[in-house]
N, C-alpha and C. Protein backbone atom coordinates (compact mmCIF):
# COMPACT_ATOMS: atom_id res chain seq x y z
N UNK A 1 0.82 -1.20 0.00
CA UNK A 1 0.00 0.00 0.00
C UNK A 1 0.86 1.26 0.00
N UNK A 2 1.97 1.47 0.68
CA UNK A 2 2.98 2.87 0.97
C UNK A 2 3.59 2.45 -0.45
N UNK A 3 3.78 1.51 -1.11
CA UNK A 3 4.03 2.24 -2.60
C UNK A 3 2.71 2.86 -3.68
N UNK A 4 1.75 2.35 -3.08
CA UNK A 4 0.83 3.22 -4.34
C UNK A 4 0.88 4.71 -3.83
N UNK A 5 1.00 4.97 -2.21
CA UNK A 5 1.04 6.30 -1.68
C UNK A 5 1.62 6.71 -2.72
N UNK A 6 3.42 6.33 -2.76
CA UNK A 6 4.08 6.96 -3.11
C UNK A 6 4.44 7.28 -4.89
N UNK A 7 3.80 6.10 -5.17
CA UNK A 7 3.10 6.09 -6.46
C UNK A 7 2.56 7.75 -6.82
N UNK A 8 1.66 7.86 -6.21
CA UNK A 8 0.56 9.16 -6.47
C UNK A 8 1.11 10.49 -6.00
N UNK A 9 1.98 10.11 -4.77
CA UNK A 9 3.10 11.48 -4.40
C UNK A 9 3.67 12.01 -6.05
N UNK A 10 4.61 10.67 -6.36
CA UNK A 10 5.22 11.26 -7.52
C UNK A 10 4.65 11.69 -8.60
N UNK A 11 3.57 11.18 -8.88
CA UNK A 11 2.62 12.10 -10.05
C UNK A 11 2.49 13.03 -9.91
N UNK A 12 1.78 13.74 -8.60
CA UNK A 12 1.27 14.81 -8.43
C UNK A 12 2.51 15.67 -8.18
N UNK A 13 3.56 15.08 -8.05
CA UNK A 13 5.25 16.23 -7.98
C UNK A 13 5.15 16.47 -9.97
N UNK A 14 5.21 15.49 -10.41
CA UNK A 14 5.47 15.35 -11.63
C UNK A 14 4.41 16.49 -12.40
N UNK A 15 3.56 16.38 -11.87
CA UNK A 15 2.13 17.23 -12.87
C UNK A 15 2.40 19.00 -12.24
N UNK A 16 3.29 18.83 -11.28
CA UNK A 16 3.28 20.80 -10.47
C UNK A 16 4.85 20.82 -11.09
N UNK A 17 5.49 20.07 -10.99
CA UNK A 17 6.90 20.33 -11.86
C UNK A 17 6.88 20.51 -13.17
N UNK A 18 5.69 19.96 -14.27
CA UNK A 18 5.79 19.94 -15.39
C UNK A 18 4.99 21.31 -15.37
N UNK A 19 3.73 21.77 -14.50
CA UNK A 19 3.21 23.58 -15.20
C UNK A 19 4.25 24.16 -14.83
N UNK A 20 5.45 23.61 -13.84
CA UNK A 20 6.37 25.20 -13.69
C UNK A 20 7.50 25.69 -14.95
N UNK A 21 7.78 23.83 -15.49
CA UNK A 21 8.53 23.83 -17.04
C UNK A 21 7.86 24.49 -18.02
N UNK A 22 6.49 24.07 -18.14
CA UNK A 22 5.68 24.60 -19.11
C UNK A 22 5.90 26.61 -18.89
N UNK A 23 5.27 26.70 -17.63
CA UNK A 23 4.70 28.14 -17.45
C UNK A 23 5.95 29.00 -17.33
N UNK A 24 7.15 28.70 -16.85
CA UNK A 24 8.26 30.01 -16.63
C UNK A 24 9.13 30.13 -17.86
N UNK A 25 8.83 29.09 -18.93
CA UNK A 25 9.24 29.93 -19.89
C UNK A 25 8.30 30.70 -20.82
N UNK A 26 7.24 30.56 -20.99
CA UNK A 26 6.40 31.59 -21.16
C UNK A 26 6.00 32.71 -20.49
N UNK A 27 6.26 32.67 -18.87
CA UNK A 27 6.77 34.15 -18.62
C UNK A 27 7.54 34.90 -19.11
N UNK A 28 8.67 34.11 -19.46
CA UNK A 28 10.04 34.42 -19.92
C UNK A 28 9.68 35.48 -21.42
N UNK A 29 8.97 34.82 -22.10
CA UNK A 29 8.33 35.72 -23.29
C UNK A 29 8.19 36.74 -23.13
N UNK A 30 7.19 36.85 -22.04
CA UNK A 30 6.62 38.28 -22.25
C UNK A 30 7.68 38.84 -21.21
N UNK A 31 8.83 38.65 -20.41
CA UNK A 31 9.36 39.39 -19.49
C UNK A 31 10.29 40.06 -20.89
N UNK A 32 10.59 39.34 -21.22
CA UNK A 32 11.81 39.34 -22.27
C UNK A 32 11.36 40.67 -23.24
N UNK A 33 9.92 41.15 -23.50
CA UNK A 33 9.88 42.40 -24.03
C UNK A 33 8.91 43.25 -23.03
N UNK A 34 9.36 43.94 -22.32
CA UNK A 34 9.14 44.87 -21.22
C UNK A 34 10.98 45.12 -20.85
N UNK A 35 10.51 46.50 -20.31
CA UNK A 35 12.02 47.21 -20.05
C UNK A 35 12.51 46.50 -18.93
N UNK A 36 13.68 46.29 -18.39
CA UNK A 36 14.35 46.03 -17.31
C UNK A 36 14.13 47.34 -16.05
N UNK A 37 13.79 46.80 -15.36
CA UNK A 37 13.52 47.60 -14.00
C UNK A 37 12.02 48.61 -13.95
N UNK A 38 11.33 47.84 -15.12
CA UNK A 38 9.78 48.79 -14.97
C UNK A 38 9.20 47.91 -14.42
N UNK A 39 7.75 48.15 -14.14
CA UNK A 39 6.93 47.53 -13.18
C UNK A 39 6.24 46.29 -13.53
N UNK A 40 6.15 46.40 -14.97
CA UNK A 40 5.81 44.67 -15.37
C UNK A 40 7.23 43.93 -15.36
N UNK A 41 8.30 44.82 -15.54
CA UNK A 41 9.54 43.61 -14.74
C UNK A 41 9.39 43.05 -13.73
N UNK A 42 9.04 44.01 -13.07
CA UNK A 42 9.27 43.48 -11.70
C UNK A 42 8.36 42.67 -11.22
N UNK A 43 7.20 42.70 -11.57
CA UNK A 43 6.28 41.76 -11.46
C UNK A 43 6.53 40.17 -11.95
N UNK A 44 6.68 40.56 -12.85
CA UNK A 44 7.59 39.25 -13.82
C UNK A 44 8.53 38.63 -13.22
N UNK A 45 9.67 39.28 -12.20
CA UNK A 45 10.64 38.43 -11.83
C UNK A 45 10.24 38.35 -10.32
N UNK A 46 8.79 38.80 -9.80
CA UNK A 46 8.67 38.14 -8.58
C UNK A 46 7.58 36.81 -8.70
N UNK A 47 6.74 36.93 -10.27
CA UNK A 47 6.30 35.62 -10.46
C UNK A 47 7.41 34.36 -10.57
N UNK A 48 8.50 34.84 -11.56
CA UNK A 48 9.37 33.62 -11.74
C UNK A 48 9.64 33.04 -10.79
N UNK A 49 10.65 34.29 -9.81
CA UNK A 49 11.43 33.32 -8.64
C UNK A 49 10.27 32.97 -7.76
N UNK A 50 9.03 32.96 -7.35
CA UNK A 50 8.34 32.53 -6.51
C UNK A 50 7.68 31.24 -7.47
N UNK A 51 7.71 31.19 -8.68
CA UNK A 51 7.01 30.12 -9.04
C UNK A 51 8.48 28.61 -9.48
N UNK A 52 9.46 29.49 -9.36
CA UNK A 52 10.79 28.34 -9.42
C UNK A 52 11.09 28.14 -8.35
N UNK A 53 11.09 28.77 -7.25
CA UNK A 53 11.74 28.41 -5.96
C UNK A 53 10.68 27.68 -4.76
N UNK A 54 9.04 27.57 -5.04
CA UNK A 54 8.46 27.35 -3.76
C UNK A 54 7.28 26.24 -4.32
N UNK A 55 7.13 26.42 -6.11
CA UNK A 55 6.70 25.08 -7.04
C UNK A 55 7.43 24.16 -7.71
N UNK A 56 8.49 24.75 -8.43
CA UNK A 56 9.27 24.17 -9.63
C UNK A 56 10.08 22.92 -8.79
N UNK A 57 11.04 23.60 -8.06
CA UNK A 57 12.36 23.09 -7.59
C UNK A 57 11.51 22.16 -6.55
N UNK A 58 10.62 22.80 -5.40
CA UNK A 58 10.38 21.19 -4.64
C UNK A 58 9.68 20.04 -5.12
N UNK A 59 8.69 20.20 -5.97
CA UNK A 59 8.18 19.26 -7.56
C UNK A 59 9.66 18.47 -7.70
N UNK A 60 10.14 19.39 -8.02
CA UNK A 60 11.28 18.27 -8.38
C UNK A 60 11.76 17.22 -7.91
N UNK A 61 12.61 17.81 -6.87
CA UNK A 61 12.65 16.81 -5.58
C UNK A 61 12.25 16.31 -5.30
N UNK A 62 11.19 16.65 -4.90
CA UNK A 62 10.05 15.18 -4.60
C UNK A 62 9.94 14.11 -5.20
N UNK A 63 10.08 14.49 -6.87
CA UNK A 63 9.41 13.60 -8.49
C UNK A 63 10.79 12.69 -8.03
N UNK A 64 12.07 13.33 -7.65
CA UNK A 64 13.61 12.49 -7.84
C UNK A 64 13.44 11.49 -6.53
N UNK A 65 13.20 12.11 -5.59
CA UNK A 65 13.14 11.03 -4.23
C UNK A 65 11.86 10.21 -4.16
N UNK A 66 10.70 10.32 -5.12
CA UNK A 66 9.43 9.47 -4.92
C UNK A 66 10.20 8.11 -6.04
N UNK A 67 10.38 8.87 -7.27
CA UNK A 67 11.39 8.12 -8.46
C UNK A 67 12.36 6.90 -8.09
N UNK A 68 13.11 7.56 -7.19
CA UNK A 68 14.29 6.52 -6.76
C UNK A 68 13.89 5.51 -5.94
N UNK A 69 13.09 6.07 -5.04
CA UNK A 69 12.58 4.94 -4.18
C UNK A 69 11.74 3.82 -4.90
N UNK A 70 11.06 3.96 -5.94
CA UNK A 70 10.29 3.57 -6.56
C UNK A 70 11.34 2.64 -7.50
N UNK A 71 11.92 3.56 -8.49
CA UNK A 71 13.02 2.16 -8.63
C UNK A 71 13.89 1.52 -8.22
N UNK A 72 14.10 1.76 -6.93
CA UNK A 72 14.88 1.23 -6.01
C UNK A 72 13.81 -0.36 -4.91
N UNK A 73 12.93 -0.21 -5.08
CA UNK A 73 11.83 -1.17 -4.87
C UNK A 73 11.19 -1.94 -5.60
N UNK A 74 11.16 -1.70 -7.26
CA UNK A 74 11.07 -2.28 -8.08
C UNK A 74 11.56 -2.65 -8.99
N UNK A 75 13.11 -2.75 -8.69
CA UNK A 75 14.09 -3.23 -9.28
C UNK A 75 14.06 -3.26 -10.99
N UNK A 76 14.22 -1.66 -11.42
CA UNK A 76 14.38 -1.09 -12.54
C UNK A 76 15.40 -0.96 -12.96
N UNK A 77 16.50 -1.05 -12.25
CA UNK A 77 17.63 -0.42 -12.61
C UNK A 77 18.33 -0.96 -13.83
N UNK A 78 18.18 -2.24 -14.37
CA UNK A 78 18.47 -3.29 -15.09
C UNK A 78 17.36 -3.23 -16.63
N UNK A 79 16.75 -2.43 -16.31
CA UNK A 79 15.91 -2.40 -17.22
C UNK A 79 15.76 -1.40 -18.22
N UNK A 80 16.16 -1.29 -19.36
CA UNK A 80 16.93 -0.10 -20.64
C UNK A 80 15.93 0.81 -20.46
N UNK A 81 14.47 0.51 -20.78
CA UNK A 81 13.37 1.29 -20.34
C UNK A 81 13.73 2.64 -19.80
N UNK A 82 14.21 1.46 -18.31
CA UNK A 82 14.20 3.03 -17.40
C UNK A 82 15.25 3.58 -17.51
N UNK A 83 16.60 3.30 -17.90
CA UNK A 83 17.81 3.79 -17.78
C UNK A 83 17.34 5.17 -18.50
N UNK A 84 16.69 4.77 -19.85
CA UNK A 84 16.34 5.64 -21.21
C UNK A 84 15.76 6.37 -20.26
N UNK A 85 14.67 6.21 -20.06
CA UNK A 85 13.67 7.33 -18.90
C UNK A 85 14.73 8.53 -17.95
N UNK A 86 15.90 7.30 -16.97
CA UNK A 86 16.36 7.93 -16.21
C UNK A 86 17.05 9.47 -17.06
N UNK A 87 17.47 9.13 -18.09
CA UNK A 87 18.13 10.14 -18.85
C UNK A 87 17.85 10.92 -19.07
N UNK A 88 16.23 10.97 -19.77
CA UNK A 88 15.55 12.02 -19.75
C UNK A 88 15.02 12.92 -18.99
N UNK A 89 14.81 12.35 -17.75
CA UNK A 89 14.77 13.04 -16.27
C UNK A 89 16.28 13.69 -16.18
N UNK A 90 17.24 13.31 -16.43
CA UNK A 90 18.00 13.80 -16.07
C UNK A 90 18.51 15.15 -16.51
N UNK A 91 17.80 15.45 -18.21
CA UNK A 91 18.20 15.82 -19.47
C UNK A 91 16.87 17.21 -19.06
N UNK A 92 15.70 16.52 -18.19
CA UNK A 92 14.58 17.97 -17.59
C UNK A 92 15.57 18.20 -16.73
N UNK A 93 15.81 17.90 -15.97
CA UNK A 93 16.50 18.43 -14.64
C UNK A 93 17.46 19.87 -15.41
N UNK A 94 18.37 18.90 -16.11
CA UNK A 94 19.20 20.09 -16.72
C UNK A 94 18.24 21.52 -17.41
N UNK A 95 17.43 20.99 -18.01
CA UNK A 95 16.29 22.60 -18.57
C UNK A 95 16.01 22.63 -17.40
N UNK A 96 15.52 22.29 -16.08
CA UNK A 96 15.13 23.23 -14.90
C UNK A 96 16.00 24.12 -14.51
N UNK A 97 17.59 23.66 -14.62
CA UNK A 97 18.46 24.45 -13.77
C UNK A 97 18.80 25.78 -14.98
N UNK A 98 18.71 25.36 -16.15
CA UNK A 98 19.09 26.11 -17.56
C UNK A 98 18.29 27.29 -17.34
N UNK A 99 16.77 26.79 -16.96
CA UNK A 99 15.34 28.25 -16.72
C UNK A 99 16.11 28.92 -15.74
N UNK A 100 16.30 27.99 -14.42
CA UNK A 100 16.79 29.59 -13.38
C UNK A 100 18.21 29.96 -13.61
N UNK A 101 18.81 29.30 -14.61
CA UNK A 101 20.02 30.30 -14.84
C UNK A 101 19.91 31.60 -15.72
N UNK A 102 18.27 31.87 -16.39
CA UNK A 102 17.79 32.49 -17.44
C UNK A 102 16.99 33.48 -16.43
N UNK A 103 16.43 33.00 -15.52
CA UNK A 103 15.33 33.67 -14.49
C UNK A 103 16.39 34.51 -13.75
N UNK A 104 17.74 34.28 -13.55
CA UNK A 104 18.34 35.11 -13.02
C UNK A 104 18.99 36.62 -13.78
N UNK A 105 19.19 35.71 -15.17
CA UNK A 105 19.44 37.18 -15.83
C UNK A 105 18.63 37.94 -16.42
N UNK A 106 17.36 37.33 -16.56
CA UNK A 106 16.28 38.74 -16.66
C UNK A 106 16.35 39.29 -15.22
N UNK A 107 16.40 39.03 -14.73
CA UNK A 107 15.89 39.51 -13.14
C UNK A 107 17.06 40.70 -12.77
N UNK A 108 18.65 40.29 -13.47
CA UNK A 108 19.67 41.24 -13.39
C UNK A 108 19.69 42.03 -14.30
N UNK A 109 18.76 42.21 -15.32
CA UNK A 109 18.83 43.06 -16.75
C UNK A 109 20.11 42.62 -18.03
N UNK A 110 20.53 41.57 -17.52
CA UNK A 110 21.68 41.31 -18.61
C UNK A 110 21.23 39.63 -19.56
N UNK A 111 20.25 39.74 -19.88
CA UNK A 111 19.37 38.48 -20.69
C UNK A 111 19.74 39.01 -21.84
N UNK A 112 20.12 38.40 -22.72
CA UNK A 112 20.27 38.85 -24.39
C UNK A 112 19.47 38.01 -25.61
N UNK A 113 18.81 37.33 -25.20
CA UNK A 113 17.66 36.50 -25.76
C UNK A 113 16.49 37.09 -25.51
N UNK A 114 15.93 36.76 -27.26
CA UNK A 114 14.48 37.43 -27.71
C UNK A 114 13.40 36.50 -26.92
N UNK A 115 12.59 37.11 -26.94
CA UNK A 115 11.02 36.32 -27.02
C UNK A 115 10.55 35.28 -28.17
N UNK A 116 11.21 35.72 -29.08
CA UNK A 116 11.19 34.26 -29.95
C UNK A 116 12.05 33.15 -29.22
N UNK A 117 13.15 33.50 -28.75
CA UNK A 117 14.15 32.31 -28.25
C UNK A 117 13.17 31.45 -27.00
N UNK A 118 12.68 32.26 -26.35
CA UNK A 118 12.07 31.84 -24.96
C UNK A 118 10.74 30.99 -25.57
N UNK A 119 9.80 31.14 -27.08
CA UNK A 119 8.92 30.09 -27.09
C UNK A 119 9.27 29.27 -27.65
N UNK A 120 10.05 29.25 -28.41
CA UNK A 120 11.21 27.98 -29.06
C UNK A 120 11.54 27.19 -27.56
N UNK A 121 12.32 27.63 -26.89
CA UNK A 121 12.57 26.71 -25.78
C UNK A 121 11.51 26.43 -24.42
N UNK A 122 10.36 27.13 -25.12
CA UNK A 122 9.28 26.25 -24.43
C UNK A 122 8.64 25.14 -24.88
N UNK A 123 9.21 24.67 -25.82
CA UNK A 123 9.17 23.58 -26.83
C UNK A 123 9.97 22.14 -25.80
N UNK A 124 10.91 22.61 -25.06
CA UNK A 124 11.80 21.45 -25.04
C UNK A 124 11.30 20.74 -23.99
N UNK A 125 10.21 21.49 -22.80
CA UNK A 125 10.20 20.19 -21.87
C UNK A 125 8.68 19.27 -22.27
N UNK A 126 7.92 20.45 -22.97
CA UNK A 126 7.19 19.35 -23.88
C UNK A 126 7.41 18.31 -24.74
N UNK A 127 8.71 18.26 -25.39
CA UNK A 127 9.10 16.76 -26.14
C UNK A 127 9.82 16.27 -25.10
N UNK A 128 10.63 17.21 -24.22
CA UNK A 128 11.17 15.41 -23.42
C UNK A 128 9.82 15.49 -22.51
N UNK A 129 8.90 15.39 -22.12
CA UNK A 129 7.76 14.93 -20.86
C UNK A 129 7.10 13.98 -22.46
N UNK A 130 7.19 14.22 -23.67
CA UNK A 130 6.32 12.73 -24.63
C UNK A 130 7.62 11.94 -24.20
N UNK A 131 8.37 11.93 -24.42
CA UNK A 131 9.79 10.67 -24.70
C UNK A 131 9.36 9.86 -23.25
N UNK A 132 9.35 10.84 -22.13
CA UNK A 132 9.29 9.87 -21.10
C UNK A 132 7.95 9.26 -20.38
N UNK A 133 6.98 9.97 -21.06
CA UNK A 133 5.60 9.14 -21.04
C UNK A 133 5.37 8.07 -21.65
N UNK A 134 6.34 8.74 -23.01
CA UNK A 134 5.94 6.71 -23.55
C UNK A 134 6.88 5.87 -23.65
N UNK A 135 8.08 6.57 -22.59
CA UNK A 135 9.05 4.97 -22.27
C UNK A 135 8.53 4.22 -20.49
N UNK A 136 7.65 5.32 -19.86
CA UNK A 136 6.75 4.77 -18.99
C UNK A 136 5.51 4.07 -19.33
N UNK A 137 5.27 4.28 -20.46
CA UNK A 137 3.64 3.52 -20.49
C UNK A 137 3.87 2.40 -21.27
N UNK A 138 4.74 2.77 -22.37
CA UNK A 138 4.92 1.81 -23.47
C UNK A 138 5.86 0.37 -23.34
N UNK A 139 6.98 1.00 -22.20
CA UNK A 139 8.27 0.28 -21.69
C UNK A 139 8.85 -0.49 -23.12
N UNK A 140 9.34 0.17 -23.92
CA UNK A 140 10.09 -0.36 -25.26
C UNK A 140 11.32 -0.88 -24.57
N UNK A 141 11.54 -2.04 -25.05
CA UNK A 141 12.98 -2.70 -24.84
C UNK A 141 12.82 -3.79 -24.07
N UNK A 142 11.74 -3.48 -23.26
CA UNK A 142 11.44 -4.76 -21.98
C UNK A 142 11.54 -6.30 -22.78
């Protein structure tokens, strides 16, 4: 039974980690054309860091420590499936840390990327969240 808990923990990390991938780079858009230090800036960079630092990042954590335990109990590790999976988790992780390295330099006025760049790379955690839905549902390789 404490694995289906934890089962449903990690979804629900997974589903508040994936609107914060989805949603802060589409802030990023519209921060990205407004002036540095006017008032829709500033608004803008107190949505980001409050929506990366108190949704994004503990989502995460959670999704990594519900994750491990989970394949650490169901003896995945051996299994290409998940290795593939693990990668791609690993490969969001990196776009999470990539956003707040981006959330920091709008926030300092020294961002040099358009608003085109920012919906282009709101593109990326939508194809890796398909890759790893359907190496979870589908389990290719098993």
């Amino acid at each position: 039974m404490i694995y289906l808990w934890i089962k449903t923990l990690h979804i629900l990390a997974i589903i508040s980690w994936m609107a914060g991938l989805l949603y802060l780079p589409r802030l990023f858009v519209y921060h990205a054309d407004v002036g540095h230090g006017s008032e829709p800036a500033r608004l803008f960079e107190v949505m980001e860091w409050r929506l990366y630092r108190y949704i994004m990042t503990p989502a995460m954590v959670v999704a990594w420590l519900t994750g491990l335990h989970m394949a650490a109990t169901q003896a995945y590790w051996s299994d290409i499936w998940f290795l593939s999976k693990l990668a791609m988790v690993v490969a969001m992780s990196g776009v999470h840390g990539f956003l707040g390295g981006l959330r920091r330099r709008l926030a300092a006025g020294t961002n040099q990327k358009s608003s085109r760049y920012f919906r282009v790379l709101n593109e990326v955690p939508t194809l890796l969240m398909i890759v790893i839905v359907g190496l979870v549902i589908l389990k290719p390789f098993a």
